[in-house]
C-alpha atoms as a PDB file:
ATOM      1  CA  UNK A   1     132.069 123.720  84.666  1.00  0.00           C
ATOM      2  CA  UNK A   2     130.099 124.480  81.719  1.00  0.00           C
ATOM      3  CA  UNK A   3     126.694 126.647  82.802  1.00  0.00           C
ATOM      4  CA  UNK A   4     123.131 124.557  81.596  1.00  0.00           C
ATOM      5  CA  UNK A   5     120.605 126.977  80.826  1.00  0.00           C
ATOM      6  CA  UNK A   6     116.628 126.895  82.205  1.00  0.00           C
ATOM      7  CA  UNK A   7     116.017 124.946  78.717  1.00  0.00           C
ATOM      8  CA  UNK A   8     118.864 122.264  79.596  1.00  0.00           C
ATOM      9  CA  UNK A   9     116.705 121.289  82.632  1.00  0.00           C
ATOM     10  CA  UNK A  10     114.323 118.053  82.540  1.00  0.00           C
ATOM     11  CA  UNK A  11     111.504 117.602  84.818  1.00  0.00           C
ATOM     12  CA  UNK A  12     109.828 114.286  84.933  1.00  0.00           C
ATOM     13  CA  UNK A  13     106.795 114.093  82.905  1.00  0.00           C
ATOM     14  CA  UNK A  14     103.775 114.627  84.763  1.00  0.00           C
ATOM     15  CA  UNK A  15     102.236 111.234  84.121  1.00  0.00           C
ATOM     16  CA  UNK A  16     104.892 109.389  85.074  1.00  0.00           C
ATOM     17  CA  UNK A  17     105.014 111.349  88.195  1.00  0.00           C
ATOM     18  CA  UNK A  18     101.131 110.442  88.865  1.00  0.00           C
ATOM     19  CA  UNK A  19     101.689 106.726  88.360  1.00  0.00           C
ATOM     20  CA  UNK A  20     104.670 106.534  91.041  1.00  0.00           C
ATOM     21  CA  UNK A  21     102.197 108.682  93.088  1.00  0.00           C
ATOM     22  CA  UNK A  22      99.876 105.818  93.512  1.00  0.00           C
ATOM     23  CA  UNK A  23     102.186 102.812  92.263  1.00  0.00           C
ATOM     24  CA  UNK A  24     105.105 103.326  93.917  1.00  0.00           C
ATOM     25  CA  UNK A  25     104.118 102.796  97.220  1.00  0.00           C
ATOM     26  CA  UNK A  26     105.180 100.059  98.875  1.00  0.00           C
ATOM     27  CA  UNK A  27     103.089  96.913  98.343  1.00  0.00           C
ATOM     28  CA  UNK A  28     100.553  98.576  95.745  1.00  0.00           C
ATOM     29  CA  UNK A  29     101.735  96.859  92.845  1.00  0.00           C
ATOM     30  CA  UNK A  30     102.071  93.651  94.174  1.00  0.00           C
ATOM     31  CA  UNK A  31      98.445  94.223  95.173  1.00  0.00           C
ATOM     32  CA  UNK A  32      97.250  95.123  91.454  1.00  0.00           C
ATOM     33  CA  UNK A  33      99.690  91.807  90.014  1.00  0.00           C
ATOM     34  CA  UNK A  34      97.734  89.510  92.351  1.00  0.00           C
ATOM     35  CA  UNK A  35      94.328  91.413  91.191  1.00  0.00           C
ATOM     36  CA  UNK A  36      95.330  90.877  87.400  1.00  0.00           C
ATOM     37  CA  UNK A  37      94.390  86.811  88.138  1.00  0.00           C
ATOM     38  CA  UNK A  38      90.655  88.086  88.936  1.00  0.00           C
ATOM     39  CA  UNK A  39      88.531  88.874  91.819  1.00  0.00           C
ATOM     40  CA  UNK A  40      90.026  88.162  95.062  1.00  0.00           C
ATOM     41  CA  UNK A  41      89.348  87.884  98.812  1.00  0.00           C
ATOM     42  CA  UNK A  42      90.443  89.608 101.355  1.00  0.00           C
ATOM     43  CA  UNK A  43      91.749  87.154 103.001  1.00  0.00           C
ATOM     44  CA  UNK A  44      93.504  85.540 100.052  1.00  0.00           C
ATOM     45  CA  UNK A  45      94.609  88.515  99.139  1.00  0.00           C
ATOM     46  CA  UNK A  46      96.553  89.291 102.004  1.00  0.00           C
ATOM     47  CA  UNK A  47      97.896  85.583 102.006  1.00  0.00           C
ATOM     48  CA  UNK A  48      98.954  86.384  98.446  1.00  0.00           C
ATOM     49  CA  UNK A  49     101.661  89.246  98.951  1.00  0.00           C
ATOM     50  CA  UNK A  50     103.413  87.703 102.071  1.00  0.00           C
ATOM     51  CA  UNK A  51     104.681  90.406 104.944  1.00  0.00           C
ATOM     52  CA  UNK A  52     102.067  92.891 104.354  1.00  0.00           C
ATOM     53  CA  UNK A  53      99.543  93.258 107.266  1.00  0.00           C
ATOM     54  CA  UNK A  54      95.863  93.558 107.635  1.00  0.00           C
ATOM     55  CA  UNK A  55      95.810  97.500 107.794  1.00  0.00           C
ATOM     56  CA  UNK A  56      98.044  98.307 105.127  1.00  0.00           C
ATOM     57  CA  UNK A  57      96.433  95.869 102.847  1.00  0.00           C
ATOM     58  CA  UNK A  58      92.825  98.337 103.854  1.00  0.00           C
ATOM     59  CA  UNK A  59      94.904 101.465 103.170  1.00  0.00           C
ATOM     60  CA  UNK A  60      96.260 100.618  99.758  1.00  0.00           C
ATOM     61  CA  UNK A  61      92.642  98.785  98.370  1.00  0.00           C
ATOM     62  CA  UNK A  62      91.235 102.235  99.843  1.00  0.00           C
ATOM     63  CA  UNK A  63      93.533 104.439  97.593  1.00  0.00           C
ATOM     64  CA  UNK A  64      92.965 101.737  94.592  1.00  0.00           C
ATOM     65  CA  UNK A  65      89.496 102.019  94.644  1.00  0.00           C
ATOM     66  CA  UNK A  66      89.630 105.745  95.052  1.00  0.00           C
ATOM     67  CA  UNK A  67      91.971 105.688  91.996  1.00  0.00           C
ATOM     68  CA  UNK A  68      89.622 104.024  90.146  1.00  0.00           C
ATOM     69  CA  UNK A  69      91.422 101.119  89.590  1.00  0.00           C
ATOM     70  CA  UNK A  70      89.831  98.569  92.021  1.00  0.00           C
ATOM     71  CA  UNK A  71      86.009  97.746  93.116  1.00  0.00           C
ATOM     72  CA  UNK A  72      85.396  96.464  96.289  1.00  0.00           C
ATOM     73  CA  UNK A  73      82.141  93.926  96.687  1.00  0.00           C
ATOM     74  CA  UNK A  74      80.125  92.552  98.957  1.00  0.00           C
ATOM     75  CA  UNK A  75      79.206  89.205  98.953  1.00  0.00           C
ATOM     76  CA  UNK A  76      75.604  88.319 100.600  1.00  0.00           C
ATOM     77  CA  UNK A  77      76.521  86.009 103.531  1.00  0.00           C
ATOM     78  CA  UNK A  78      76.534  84.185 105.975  1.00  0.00           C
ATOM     79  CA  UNK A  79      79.482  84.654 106.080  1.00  0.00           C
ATOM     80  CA  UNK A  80      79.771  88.070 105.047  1.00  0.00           C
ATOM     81  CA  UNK A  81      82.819  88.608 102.412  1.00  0.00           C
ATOM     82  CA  UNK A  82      84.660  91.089 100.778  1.00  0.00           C
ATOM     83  CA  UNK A  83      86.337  90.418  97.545  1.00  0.00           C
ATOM     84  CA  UNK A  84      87.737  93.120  95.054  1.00  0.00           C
ATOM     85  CA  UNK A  85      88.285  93.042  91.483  1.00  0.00           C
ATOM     86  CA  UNK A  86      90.459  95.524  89.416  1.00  0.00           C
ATOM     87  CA  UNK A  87      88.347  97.676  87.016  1.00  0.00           C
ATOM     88  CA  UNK A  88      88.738  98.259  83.237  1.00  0.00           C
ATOM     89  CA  UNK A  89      91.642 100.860  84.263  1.00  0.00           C
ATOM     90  CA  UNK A  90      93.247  98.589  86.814  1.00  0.00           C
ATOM     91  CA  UNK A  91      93.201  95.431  84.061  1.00  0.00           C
ATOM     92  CA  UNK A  92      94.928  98.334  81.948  1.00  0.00           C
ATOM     93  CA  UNK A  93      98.046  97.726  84.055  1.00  0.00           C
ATOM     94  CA  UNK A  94      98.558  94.170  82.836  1.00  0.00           C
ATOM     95  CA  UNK A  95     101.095  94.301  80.073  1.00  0.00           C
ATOM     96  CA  UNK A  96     103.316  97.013  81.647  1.00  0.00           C
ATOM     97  CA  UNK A  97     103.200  94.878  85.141  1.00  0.00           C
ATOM     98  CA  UNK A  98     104.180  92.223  82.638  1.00  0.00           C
ATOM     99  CA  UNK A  99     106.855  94.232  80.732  1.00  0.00           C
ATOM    100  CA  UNK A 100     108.450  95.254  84.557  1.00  0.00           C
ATOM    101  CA  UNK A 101     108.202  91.355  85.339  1.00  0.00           C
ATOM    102  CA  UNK A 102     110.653  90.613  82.220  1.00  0.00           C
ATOM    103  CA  UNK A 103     113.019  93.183  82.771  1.00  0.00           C
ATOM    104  CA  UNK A 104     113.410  92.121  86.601  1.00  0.00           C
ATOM    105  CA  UNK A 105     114.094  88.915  85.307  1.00  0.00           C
ATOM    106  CA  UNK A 106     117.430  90.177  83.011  1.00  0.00           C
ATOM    107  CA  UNK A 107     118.425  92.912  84.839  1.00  0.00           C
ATOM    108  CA  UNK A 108     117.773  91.886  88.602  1.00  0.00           C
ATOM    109  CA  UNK A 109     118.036  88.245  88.422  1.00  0.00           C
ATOM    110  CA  UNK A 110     121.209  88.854  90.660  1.00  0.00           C
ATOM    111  CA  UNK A 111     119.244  89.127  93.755  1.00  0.00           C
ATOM    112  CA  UNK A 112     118.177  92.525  93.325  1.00  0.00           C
ATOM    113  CA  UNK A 113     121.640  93.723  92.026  1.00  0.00           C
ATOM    114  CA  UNK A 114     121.943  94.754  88.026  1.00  0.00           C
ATOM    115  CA  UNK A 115     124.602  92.066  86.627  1.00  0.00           C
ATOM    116  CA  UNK A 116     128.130  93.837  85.636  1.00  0.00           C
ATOM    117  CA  UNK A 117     127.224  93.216  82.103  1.00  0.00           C
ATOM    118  CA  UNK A 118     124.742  95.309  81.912  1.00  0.00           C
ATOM    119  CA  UNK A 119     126.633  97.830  84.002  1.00  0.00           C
ATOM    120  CA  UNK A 120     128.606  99.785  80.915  1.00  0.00           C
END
């Protein structure tokens, strides 16, 4: 075997690894896509992105919103409601949510599995 030196090696670039950080936990981006359409209740938020539950929904609009990427508001009752909204930075998500969309559509259309043409 042929022997790489330090300079061979590639480390992920440090961006990339912040945005799996917070995106790349389960249900987060799901969260953000349904966010994209506007500001959102809680409750019809959590009917949006089926299987997720009432506390993990709170978790991941906590780390959102201490991201910066999601406001949560108050709405003057009776009843008392809580929507949320995605900020300038969250919004700033749309087209590569959109590009990751597409390219789920070629290459995982095969329910979850990359066709064998694409496999080379």
């Amino acid at each position: 075997m042929t022997e790489r030196g330090e300079e061979a090696c590639r480390q992920v670039d440090t961006g990339m690894t912040r945005v799996f950080a917070l995106l790349g936990k389960r249900w987060t981006g799901l969260v953000v896509a349904v966010l994209l359409d506007g500001p959102v209740y809680f409750a019809e938020l959590r009917r949006a992105v089926p299987g997720i539950s009432e506390r993990m929904l709170s978790d991941r609009l906590t780390e959102l919103s201490a991201a910066g990427l999601v406001v949560r508001e108050v709405d003057g009752g009776p009843p008392l409601r809580v929507s949320y909204r995605l900020t300038e930075a969250g919004r700033a998500l749309d087209p590569a949510l959109k590009e990751l969309s597409r390219w789920a559509e070629t290459y995982l259309a095969d329910g979850g599995q990359c066709p064998a043409r694409f496999r080379d």
